[in-house]
C-alpha atoms as a PDB file:
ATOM      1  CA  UNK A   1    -137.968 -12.748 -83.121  1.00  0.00           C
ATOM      2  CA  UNK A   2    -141.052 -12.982 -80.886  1.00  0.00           C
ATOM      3  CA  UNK A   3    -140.723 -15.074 -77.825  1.00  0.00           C
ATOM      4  CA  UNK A   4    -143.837 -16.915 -78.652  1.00  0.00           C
ATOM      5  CA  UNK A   5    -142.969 -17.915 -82.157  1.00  0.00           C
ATOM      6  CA  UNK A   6    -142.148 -21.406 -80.447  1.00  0.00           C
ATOM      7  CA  UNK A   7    -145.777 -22.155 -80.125  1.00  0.00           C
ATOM      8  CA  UNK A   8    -146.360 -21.874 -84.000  1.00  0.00           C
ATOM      9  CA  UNK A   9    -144.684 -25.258 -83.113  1.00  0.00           C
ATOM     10  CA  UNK A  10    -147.457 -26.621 -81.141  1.00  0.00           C
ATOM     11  CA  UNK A  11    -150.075 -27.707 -83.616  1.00  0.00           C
ATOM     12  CA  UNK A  12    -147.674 -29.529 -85.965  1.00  0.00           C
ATOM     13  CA  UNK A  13    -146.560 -31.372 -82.576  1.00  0.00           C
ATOM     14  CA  UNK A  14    -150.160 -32.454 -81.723  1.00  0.00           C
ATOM     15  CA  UNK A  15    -151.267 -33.478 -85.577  1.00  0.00           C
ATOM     16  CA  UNK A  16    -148.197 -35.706 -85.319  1.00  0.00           C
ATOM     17  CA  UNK A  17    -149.716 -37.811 -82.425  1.00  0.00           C
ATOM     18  CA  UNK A  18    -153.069 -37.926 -83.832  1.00  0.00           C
ATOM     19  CA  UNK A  19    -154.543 -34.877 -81.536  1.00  0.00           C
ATOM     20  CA  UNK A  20    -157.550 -33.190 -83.334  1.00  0.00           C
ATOM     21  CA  UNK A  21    -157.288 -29.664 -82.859  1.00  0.00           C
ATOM     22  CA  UNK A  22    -160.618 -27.743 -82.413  1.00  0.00           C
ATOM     23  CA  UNK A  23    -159.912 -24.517 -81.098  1.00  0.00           C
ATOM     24  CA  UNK A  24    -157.582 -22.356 -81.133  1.00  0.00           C
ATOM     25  CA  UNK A  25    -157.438 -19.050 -78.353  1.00  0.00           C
ATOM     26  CA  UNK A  26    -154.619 -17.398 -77.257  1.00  0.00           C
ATOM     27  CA  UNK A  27    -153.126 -13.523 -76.181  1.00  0.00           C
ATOM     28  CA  UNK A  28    -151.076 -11.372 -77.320  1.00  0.00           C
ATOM     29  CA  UNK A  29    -148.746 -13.102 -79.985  1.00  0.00           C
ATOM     30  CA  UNK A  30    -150.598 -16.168 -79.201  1.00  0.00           C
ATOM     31  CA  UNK A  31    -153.827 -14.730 -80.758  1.00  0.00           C
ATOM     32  CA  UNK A  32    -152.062 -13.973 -83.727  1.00  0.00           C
ATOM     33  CA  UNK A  33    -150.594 -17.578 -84.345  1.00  0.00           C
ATOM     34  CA  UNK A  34    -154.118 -19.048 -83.274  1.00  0.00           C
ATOM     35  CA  UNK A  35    -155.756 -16.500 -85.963  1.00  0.00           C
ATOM     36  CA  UNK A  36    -153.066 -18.064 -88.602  1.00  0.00           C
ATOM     37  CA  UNK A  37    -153.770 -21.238 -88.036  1.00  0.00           C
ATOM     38  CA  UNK A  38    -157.346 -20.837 -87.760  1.00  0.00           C
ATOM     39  CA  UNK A  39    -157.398 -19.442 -91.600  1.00  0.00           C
ATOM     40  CA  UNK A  40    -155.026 -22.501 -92.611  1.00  0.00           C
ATOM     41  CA  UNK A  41    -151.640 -21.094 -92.583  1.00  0.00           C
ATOM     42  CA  UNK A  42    -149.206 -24.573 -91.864  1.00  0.00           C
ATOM     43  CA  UNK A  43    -146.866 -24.400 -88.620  1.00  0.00           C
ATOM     44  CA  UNK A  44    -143.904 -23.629 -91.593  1.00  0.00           C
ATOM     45  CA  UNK A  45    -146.171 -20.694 -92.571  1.00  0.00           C
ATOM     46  CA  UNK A  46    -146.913 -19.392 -89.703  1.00  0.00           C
ATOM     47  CA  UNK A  47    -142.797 -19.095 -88.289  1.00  0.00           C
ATOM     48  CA  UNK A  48    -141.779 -18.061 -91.979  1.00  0.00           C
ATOM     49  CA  UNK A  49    -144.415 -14.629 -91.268  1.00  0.00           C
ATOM     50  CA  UNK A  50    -143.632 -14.037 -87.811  1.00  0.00           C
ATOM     51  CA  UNK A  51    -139.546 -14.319 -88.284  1.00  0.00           C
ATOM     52  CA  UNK A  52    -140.020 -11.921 -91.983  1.00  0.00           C
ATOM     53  CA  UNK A  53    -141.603  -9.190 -89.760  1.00  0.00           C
ATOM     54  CA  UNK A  54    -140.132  -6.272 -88.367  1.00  0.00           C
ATOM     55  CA  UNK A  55    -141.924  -6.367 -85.202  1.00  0.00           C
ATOM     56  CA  UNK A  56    -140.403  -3.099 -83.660  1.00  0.00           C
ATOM     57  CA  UNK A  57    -141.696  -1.195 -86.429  1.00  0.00           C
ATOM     58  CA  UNK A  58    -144.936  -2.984 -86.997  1.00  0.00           C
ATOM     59  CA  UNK A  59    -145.662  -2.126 -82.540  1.00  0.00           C
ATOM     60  CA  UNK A  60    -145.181   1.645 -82.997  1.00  0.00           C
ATOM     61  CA  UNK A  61    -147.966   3.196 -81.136  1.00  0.00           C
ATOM     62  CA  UNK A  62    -148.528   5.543 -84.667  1.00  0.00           C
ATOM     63  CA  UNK A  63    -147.489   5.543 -87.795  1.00  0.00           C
ATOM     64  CA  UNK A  64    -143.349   7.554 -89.059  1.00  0.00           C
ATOM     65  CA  UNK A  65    -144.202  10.812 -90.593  1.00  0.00           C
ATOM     66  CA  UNK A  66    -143.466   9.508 -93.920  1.00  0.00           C
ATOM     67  CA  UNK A  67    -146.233   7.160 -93.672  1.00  0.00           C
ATOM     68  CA  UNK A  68    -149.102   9.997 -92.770  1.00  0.00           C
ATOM     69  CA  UNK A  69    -152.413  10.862 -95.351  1.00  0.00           C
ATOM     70  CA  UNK A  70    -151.839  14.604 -96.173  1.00  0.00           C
ATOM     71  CA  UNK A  71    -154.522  15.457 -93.806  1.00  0.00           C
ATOM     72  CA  UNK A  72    -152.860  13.922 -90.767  1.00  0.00           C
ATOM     73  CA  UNK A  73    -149.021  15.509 -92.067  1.00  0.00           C
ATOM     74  CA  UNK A  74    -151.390  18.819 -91.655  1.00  0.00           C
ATOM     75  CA  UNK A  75    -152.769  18.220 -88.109  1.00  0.00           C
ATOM     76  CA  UNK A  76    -148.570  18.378 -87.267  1.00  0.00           C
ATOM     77  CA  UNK A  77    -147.409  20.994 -88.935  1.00  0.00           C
ATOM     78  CA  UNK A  78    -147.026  24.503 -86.687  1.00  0.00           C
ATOM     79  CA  UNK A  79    -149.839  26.885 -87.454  1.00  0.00           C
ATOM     80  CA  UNK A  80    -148.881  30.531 -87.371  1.00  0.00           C
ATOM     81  CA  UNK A  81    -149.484  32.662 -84.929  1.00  0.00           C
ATOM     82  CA  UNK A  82    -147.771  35.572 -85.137  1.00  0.00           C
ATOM     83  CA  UNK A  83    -150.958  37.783 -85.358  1.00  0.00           C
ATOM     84  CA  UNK A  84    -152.185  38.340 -81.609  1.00  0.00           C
ATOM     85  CA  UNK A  85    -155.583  39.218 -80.694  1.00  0.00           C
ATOM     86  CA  UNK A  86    -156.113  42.594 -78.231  1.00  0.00           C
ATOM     87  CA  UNK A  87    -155.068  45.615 -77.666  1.00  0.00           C
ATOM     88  CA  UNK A  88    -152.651  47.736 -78.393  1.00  0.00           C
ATOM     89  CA  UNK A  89    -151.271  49.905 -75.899  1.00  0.00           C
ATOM     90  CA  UNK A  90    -154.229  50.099 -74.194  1.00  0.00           C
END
């Protein structure tokens, strides 16, 4: 679990003493809990998504093999190059 899941805390905390919240900003997983709240998700919502996901997998810097278009499984694969260019003896 993300260490900033406790602040999908934090707006349920200020409704409950009558704060108005008006904006919402943040980084990193901050951002993402201020962009859930800001489309309506509750505080309840907001932990249930961030606890369900697999964070190490969803941070990869690209995408498992299995996961590539066709085109992209292409740009991996060796090309051949057992034909070399020049001369022979000579």
């Amino acid at each position: 679990m993300p260490e900033a899941s406790p602040t999908s805390g934090s707006s349920s905390g200020w409704k409950s003493i009558g704060i108005p919240v008006d904006i919402v900003t943040g980084t990193s997983m901050g951002g993402l809990i201020a962009g859930m709240y800001a489309t309506g998700m509750t505080p309840a919502e907001a932990h249930q998504f961030i606890t369900a996901v697999d964070w190490d997998k969803s941070l990869l810097a690209e995408p498992n093999y299995d996961q590539l278009s066709f085109r992209r499984k292409e740009d991996r694969a060796p090309t051949s190059s057992a034909s070399l260019l020049g001369l022979k003896n000579g």
